[in-house]
C-alpha atoms as a PDB file:
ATOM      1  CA  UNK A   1     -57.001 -38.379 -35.312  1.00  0.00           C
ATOM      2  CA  UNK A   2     -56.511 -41.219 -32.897  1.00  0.00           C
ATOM      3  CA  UNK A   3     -57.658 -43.851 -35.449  1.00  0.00           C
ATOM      4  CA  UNK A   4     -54.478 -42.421 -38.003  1.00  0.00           C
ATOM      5  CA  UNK A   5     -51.597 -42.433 -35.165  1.00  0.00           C
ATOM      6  CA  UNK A   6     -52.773 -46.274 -34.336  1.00  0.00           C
ATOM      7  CA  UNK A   7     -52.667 -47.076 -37.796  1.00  0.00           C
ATOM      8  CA  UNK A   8     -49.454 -45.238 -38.405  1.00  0.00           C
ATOM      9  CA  UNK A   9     -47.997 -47.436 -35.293  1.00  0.00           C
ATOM     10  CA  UNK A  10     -49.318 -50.306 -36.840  1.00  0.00           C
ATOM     11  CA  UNK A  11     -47.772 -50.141 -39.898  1.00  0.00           C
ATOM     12  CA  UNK A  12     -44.266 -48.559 -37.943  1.00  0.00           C
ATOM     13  CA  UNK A  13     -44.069 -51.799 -35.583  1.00  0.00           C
ATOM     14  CA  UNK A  14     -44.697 -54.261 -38.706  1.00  0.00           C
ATOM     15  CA  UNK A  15     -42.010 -52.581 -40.895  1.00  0.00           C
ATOM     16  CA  UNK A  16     -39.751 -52.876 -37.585  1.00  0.00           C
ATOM     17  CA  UNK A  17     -40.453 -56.487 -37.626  1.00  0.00           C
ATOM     18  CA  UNK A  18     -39.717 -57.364 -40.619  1.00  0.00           C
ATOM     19  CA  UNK A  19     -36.309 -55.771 -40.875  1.00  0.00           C
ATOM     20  CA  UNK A  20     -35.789 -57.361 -37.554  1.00  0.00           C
ATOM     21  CA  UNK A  21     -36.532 -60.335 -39.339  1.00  0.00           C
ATOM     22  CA  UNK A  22     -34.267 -59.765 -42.425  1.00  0.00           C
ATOM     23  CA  UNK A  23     -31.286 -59.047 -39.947  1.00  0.00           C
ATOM     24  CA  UNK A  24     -31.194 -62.347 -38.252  1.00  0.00           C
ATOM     25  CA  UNK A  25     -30.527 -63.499 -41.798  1.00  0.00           C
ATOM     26  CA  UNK A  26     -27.995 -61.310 -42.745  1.00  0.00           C
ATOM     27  CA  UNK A  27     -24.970 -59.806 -41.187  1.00  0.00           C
ATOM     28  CA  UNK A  28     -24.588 -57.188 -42.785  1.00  0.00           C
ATOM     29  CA  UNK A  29     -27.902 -55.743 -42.720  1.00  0.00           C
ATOM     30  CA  UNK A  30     -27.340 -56.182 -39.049  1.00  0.00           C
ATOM     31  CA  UNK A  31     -24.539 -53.743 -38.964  1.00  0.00           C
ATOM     32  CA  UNK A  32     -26.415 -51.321 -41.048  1.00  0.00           C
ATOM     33  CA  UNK A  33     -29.814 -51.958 -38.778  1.00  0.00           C
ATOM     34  CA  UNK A  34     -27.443 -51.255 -35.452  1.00  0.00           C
ATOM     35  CA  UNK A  35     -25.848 -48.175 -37.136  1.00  0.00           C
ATOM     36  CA  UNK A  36     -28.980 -46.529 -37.998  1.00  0.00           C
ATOM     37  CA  UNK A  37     -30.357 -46.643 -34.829  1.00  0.00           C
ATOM     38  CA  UNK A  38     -27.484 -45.513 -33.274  1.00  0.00           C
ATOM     39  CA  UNK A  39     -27.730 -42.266 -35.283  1.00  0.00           C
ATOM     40  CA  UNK A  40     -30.983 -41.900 -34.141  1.00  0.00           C
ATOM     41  CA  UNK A  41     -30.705 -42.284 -30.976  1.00  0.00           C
ATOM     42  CA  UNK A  42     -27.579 -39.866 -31.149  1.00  0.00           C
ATOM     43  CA  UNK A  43     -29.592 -37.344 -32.596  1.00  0.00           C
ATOM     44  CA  UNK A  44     -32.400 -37.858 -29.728  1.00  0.00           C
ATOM     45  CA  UNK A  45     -29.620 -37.186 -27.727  1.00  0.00           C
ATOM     46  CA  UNK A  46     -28.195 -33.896 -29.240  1.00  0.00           C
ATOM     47  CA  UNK A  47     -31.956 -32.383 -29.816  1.00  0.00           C
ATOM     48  CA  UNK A  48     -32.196 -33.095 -25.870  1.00  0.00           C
ATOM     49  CA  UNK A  49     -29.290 -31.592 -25.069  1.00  0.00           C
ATOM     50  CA  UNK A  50     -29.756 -28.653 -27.345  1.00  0.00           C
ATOM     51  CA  UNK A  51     -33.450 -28.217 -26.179  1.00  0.00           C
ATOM     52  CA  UNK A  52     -31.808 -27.953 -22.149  1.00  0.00           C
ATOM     53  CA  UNK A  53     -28.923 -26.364 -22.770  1.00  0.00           C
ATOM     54  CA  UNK A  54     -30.477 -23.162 -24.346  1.00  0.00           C
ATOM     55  CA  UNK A  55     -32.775 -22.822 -20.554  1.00  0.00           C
ATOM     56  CA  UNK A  56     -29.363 -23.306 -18.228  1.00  0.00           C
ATOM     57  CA  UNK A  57     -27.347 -20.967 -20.520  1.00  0.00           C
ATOM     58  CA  UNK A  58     -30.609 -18.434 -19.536  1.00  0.00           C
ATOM     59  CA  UNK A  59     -30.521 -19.166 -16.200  1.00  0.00           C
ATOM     60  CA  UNK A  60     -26.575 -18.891 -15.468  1.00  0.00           C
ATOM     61  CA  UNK A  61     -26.572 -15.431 -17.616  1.00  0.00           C
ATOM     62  CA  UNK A  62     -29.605 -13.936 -16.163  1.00  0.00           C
ATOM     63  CA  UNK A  63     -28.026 -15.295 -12.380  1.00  0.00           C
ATOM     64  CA  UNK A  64     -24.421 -13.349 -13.526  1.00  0.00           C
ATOM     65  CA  UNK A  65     -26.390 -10.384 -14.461  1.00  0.00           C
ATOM     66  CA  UNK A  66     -27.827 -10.471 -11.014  1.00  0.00           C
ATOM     67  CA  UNK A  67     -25.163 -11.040  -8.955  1.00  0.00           C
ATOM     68  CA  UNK A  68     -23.236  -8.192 -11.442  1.00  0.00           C
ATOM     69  CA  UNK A  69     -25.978  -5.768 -10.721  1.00  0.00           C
ATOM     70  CA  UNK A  70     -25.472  -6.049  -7.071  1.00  0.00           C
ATOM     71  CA  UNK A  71     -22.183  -5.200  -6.674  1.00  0.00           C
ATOM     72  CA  UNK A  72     -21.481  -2.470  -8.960  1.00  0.00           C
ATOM     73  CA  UNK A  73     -18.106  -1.068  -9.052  1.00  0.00           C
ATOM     74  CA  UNK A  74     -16.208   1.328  -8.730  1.00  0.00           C
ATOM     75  CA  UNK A  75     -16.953   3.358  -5.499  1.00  0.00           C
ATOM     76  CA  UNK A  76     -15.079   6.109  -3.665  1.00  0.00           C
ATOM     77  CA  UNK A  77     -13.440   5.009  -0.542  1.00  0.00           C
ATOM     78  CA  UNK A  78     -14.559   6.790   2.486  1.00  0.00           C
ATOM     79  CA  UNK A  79     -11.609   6.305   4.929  1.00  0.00           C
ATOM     80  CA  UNK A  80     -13.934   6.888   8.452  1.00  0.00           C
ATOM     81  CA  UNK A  81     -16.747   4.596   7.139  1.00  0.00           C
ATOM     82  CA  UNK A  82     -14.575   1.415   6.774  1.00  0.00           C
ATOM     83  CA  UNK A  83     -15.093  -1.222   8.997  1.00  0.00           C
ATOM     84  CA  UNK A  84     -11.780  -1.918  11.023  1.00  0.00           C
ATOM     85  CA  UNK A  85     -10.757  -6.041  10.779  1.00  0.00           C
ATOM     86  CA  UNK A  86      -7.937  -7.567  11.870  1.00  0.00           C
ATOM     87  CA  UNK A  87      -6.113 -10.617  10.078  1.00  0.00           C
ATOM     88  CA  UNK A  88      -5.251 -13.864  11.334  1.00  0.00           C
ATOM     89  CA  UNK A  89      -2.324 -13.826   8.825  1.00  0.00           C
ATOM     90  CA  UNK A  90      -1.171 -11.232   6.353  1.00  0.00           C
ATOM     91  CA  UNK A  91      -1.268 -11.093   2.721  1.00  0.00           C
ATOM     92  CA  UNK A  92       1.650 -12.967   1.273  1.00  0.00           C
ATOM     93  CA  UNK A  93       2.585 -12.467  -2.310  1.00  0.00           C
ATOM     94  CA  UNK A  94       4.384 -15.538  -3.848  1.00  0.00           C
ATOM     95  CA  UNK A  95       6.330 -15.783  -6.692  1.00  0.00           C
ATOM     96  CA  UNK A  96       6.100 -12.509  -7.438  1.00  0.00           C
ATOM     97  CA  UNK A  97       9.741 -12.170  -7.803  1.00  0.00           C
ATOM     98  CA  UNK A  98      10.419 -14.554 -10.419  1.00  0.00           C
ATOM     99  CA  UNK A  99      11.332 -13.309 -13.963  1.00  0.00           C
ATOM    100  CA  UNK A 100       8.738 -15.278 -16.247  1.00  0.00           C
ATOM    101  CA  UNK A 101       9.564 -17.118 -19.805  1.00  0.00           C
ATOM    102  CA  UNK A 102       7.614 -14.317 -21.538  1.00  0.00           C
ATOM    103  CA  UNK A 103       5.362 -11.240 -21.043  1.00  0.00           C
ATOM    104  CA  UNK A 104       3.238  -9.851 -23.496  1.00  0.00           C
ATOM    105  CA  UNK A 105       1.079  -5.946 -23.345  1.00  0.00           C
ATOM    106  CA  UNK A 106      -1.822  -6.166 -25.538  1.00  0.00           C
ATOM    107  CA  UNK A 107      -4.282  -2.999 -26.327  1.00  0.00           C
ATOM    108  CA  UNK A 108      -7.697  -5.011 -26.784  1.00  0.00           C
ATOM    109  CA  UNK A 109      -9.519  -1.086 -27.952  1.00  0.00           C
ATOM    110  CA  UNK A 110     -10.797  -0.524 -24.330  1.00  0.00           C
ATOM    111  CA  UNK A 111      -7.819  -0.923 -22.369  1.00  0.00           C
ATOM    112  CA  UNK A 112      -3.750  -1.972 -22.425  1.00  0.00           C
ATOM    113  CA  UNK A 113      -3.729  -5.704 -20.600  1.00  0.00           C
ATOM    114  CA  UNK A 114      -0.480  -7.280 -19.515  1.00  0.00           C
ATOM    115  CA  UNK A 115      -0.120 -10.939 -19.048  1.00  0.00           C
ATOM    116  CA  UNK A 116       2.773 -13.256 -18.246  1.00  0.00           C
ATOM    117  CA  UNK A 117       3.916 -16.919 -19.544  1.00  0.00           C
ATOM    118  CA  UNK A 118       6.219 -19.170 -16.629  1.00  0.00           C
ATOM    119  CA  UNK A 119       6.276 -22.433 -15.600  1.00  0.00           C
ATOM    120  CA  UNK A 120       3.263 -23.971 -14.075  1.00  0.00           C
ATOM    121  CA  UNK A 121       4.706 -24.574 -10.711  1.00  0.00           C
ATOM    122  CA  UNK A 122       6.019 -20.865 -10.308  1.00  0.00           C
ATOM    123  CA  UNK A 123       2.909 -18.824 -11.090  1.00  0.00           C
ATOM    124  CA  UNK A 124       2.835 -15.783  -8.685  1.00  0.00           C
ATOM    125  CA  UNK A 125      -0.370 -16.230  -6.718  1.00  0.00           C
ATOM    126  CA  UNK A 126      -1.680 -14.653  -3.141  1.00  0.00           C
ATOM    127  CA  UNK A 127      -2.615 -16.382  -0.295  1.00  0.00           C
ATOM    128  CA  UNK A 128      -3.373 -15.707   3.128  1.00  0.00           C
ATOM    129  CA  UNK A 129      -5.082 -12.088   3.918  1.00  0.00           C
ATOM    130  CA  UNK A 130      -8.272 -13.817   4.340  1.00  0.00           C
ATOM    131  CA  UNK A 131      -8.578 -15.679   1.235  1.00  0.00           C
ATOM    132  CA  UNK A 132      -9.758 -19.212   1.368  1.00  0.00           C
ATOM    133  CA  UNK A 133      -7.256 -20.423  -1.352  1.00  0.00           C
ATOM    134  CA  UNK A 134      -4.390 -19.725  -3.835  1.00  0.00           C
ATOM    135  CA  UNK A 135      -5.075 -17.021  -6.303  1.00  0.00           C
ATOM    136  CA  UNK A 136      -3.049 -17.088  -8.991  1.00  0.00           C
ATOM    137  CA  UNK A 137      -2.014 -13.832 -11.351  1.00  0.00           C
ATOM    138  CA  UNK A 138      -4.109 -13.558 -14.606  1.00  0.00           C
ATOM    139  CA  UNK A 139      -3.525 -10.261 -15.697  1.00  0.00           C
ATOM    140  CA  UNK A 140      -2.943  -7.086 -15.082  1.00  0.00           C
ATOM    141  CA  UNK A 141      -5.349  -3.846 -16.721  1.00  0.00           C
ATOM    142  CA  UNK A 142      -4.906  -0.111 -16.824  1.00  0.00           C
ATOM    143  CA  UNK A 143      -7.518   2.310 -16.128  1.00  0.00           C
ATOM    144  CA  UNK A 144      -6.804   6.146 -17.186  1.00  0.00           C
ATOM    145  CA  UNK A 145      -8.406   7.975 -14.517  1.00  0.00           C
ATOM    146  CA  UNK A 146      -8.690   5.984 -11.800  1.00  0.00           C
ATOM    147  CA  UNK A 147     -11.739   3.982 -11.277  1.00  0.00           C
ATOM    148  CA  UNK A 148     -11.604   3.843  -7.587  1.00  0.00           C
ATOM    149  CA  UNK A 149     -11.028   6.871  -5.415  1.00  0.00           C
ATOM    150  CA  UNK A 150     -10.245   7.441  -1.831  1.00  0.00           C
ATOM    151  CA  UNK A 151     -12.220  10.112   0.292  1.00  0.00           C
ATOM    152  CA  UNK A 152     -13.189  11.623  -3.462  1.00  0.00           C
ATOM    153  CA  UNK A 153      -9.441  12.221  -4.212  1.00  0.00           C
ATOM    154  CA  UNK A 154      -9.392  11.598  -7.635  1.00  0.00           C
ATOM    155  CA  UNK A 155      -6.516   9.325  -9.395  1.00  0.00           C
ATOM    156  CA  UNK A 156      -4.998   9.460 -12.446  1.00  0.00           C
ATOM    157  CA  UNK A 157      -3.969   6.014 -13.668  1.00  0.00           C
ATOM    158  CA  UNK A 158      -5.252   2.768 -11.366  1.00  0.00           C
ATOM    159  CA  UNK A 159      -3.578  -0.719 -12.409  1.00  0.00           C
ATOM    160  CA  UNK A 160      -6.078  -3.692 -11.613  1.00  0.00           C
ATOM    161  CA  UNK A 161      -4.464  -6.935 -10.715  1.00  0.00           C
ATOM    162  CA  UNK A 162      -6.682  -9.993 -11.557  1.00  0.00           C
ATOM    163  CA  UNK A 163      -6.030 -12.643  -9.968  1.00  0.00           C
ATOM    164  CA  UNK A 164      -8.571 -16.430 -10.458  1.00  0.00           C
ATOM    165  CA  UNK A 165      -8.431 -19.291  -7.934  1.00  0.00           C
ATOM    166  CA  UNK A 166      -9.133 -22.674  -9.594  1.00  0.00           C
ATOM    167  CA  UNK A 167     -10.591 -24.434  -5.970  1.00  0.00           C
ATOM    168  CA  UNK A 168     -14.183 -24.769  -6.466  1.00  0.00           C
ATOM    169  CA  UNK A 169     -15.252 -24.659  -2.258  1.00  0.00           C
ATOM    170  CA  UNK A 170     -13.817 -21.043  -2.313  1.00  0.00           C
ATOM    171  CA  UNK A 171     -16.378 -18.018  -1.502  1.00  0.00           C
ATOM    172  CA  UNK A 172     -14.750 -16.001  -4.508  1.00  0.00           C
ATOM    173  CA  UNK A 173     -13.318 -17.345  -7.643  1.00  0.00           C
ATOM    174  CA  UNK A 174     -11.159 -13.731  -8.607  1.00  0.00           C
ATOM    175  CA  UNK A 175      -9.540 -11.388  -6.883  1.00  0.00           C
ATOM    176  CA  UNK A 176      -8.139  -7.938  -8.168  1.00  0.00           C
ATOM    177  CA  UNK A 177      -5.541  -5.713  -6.711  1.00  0.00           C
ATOM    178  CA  UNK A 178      -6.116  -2.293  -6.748  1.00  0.00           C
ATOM    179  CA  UNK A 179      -2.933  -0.164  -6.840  1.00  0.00           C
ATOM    180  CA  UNK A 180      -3.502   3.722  -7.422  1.00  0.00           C
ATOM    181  CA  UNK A 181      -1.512   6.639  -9.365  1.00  0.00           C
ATOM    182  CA  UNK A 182      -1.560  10.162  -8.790  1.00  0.00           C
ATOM    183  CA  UNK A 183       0.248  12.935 -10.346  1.00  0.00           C
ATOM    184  CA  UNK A 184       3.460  13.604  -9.169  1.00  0.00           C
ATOM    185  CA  UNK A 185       6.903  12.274 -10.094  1.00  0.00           C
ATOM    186  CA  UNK A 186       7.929   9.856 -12.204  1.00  0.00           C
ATOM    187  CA  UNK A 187       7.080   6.328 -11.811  1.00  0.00           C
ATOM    188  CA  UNK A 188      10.415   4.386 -12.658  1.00  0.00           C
ATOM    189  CA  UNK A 189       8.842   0.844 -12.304  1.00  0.00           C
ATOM    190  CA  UNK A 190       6.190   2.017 -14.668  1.00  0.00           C
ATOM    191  CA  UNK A 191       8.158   2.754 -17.120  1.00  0.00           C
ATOM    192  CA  UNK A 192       8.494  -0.885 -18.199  1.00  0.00           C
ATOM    193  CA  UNK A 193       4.797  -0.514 -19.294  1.00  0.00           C
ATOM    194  CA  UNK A 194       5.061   3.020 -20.779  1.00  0.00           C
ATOM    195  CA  UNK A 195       7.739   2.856 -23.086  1.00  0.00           C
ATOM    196  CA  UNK A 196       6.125   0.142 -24.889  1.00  0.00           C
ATOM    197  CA  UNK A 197       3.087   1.477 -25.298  1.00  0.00           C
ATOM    198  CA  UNK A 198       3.760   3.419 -28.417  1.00  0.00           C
ATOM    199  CA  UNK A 199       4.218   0.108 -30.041  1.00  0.00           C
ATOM    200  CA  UNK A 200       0.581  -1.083 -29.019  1.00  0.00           C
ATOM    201  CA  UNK A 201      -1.164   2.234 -29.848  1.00  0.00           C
ATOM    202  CA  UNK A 202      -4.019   0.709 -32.202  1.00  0.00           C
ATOM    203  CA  UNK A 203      -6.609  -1.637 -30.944  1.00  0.00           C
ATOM    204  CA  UNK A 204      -6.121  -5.432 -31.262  1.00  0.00           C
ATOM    205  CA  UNK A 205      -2.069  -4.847 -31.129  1.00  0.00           C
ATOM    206  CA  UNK A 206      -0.086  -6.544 -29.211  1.00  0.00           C
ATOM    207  CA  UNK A 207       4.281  -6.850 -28.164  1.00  0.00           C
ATOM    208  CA  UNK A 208       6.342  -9.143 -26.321  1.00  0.00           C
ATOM    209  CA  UNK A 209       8.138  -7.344 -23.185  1.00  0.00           C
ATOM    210  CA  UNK A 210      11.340  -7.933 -22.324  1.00  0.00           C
ATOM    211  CA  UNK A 211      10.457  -9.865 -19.007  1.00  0.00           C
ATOM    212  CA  UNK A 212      10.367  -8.290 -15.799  1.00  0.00           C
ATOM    213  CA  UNK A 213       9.448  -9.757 -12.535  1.00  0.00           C
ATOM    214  CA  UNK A 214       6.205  -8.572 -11.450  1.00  0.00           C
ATOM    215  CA  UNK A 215       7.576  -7.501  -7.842  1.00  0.00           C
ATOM    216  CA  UNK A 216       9.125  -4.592  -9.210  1.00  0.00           C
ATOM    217  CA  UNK A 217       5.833  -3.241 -10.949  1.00  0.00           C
ATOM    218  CA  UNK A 218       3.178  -4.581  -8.240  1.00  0.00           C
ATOM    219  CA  UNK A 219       4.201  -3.706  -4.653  1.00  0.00           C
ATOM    220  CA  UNK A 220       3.787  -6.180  -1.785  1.00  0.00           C
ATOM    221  CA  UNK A 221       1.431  -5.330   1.265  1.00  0.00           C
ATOM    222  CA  UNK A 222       0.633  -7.178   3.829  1.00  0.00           C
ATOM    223  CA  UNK A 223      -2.088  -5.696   5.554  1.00  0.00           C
ATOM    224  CA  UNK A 224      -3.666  -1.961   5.380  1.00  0.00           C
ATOM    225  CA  UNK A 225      -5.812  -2.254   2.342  1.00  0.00           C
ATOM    226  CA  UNK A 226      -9.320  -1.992   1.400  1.00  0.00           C
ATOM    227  CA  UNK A 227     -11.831  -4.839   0.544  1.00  0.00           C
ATOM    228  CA  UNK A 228     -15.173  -5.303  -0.766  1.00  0.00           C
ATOM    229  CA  UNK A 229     -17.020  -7.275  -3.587  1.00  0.00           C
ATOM    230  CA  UNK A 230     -17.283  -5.445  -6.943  1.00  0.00           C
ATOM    231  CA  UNK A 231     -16.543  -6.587 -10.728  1.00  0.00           C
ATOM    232  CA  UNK A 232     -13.472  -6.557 -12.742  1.00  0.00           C
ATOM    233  CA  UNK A 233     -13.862  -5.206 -16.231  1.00  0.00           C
ATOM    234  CA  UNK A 234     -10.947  -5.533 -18.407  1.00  0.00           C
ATOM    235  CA  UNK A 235     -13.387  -4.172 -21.353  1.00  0.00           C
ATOM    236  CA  UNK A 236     -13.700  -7.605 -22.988  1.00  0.00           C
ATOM    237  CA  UNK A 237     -15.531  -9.523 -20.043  1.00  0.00           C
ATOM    238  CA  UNK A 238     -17.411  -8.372 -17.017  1.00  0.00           C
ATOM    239  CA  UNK A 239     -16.817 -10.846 -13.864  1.00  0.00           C
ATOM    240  CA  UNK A 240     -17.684  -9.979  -9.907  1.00  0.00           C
ATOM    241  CA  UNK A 241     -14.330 -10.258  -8.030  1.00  0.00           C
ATOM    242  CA  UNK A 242     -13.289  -9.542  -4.402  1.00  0.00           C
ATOM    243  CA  UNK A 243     -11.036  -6.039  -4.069  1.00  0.00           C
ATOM    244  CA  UNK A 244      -7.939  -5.761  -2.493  1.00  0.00           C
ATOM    245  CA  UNK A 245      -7.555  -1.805  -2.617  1.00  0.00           C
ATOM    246  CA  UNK A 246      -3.681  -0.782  -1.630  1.00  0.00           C
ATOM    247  CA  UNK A 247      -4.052   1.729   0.784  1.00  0.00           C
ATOM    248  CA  UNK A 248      -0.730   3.682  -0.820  1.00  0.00           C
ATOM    249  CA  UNK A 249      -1.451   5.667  -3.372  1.00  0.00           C
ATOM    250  CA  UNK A 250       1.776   5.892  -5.525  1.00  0.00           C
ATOM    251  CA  UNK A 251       2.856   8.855  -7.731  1.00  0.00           C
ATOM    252  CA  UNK A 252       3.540   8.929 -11.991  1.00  0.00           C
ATOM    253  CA  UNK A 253       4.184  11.825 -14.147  1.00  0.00           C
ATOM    254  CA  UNK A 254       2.259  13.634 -16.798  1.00  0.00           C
ATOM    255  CA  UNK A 255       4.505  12.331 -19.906  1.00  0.00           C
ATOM    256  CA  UNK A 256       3.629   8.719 -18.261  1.00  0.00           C
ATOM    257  CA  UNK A 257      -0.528   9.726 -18.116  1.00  0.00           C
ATOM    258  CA  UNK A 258      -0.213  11.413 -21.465  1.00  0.00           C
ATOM    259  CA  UNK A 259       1.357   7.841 -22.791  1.00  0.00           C
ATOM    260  CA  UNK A 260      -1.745   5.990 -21.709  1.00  0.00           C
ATOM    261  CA  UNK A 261      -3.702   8.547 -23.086  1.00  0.00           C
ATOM    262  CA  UNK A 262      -2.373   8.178 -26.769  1.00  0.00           C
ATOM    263  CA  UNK A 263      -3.384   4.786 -27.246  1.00  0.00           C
ATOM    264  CA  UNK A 264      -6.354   4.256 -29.669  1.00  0.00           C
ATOM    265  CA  UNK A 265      -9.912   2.451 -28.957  1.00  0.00           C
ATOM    266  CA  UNK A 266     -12.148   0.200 -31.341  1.00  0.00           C
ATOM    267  CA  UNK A 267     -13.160   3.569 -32.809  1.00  0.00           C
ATOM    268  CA  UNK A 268      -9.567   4.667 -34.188  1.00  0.00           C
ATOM    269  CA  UNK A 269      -9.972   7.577 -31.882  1.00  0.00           C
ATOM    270  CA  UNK A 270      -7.837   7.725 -28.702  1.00  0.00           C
ATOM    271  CA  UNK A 271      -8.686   6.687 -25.661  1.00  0.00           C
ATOM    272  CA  UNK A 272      -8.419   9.622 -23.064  1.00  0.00           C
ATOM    273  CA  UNK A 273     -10.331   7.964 -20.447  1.00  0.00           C
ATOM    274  CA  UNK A 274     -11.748   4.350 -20.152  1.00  0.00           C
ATOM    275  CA  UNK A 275     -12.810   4.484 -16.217  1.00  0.00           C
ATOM    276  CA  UNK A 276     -16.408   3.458 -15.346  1.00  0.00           C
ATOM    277  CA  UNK A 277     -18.608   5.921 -13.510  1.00  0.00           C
ATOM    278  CA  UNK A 278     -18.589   5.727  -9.656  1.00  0.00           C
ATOM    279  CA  UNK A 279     -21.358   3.724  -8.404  1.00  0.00           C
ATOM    280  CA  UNK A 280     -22.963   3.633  -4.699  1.00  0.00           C
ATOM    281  CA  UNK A 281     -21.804   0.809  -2.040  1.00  0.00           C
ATOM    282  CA  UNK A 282     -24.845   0.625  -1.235  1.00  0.00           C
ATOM    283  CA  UNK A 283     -25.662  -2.061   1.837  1.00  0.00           C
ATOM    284  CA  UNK A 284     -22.208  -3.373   0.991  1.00  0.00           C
ATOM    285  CA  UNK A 285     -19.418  -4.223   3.393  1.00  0.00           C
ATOM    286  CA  UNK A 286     -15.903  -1.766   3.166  1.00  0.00           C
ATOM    287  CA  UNK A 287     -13.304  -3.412   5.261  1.00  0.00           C
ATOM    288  CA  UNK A 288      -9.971  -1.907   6.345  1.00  0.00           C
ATOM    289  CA  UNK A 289      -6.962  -5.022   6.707  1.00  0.00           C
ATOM    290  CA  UNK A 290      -4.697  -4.382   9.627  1.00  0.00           C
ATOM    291  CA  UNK A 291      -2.270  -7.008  10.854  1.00  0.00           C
END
């Protein structure tokens, strides 16, 4: 076996030399020489990358499953089992109050997602509140119930407000707002989302919104909310975020839950309740923000 790979080498290195030879005579066997072993070497260099990339991709999925895993959400709120922590500075909500260029409400088959279009240096974002950095808004998602409740009141509609900082030194690259909806009266802000909905009632439709500033949908807080580290799932991707859970838990009508309730999953069926099960907090933290 040894005896054939020398003898293969052999015959390799003297074929090698002998082109080598032929290139110093011609030029343009020279550029075809240098070409062809820049292919190969390109090649080398894809099968490497190809042959590493396929382990990290493991690694980084099987390290977000994890992490994931860990911090399951959502959980019920038990008011006397928060710890109490006080803020340097409060929450402050910027931007917020600009109309954007454009909004558009999209019904992906799980859920109704609403996401905004301005200009790059008047993105509403949070700061403060504890957070490390800017987080800017991404999106907002509907849950019908509630996903979260609070001392095992349950909820009938819960908006999530994702929110991504793009500093890499920060503990937590998303944040979601967690605003809550029980029955009651009607909801007038809400109705900017509601009376649209018809028109997105089959999965993978989407509208443009007459724009809105977000202010008048999302309300402000500065302190007195709930944190702890979960996941955001908007039904398309799974990602662990920090909480922000609005302590207020806001009123909307029936005819407003029934609206949600009409729109239509992957399935063609409608969707009368896309809210993950509760899951345990475990050895988690629950903070209470006071200012």
């Amino acid at each position: 076996m040894l005896a054939s790979i020398d003898d293969f080498w052999l015959q390799f290195m003297q074929g090698f030399s002998f082109v080598m030879r032929c290139t110093e005579r011609s030029k343009l066997l020279r550029v075809l020489v240098c070409c062809v072993i820049s292919m190969a070497i390109l090649n080398i260099v894809w099968l490497l990358f190809g042959v590493i990339k396929a382990p990290i991709k493991y690694i980084v999925t099987w390290r977000l499953k994890t992490k994931l895993a860990r911090q399951p959400t959502p959980i019920n709120i038990v008011r006397s089992a928060t710890r109490r922590t006080m803020l340097g500075r409060p929450l402050e909500w910027n931007y917020y109050d600009k109309l954007p260029l454009a909004m558009l409400l999209e019904n992906n088959g799980s859920t109704v997602i609403l996401r905004i279009c301005c200009k790059w240096d008047s993105v509403p974002h949070l700061s403060g509140g504890g957070l490390a950095g800017k987080y800017h808004f991404v999106e907002a998602c509907f849950k019908w119930g509630a996903e979260h409740s609070m001392d095992a009141q349950k909820c009938s509609l819960e908006m999530q407000v994702l929110h991504r900082c793009h500093q890499g030194s920060v503990p937590y690259e998303c944040v979601a707002v967690s605003y809550l909806f029980a029955h009651g009266q009607e909801h007038g802000p809400l109705n900017q989302i509601t009376e649209s909905l018809r028109c997105v009632a089959h999965p993978n439709s989407h509208m443009e919104l007459p724009p809105f500033d977000l202010a008048s949908l999302m309300s402000s807080f500065g302190s007195s909310f709930y944190s702890y580290e979960g996941t955001y799932d908007n039904g398309g991707q799974v990602m662990p975020a920090l909480w922000l859970i609005c302590s207020e838990i806001f009123a909307i009508s029936a005819v407003q839950s029934s609206q949600f309730r009409a729109l239509r999953g992957i399935d063609r069926n409608k969707i009368y309740w896309n809210a993950r099960p509760e899951q345990p907090l475990g050895d988690r933290c629950l903070s209470f923000y006071t200012f």
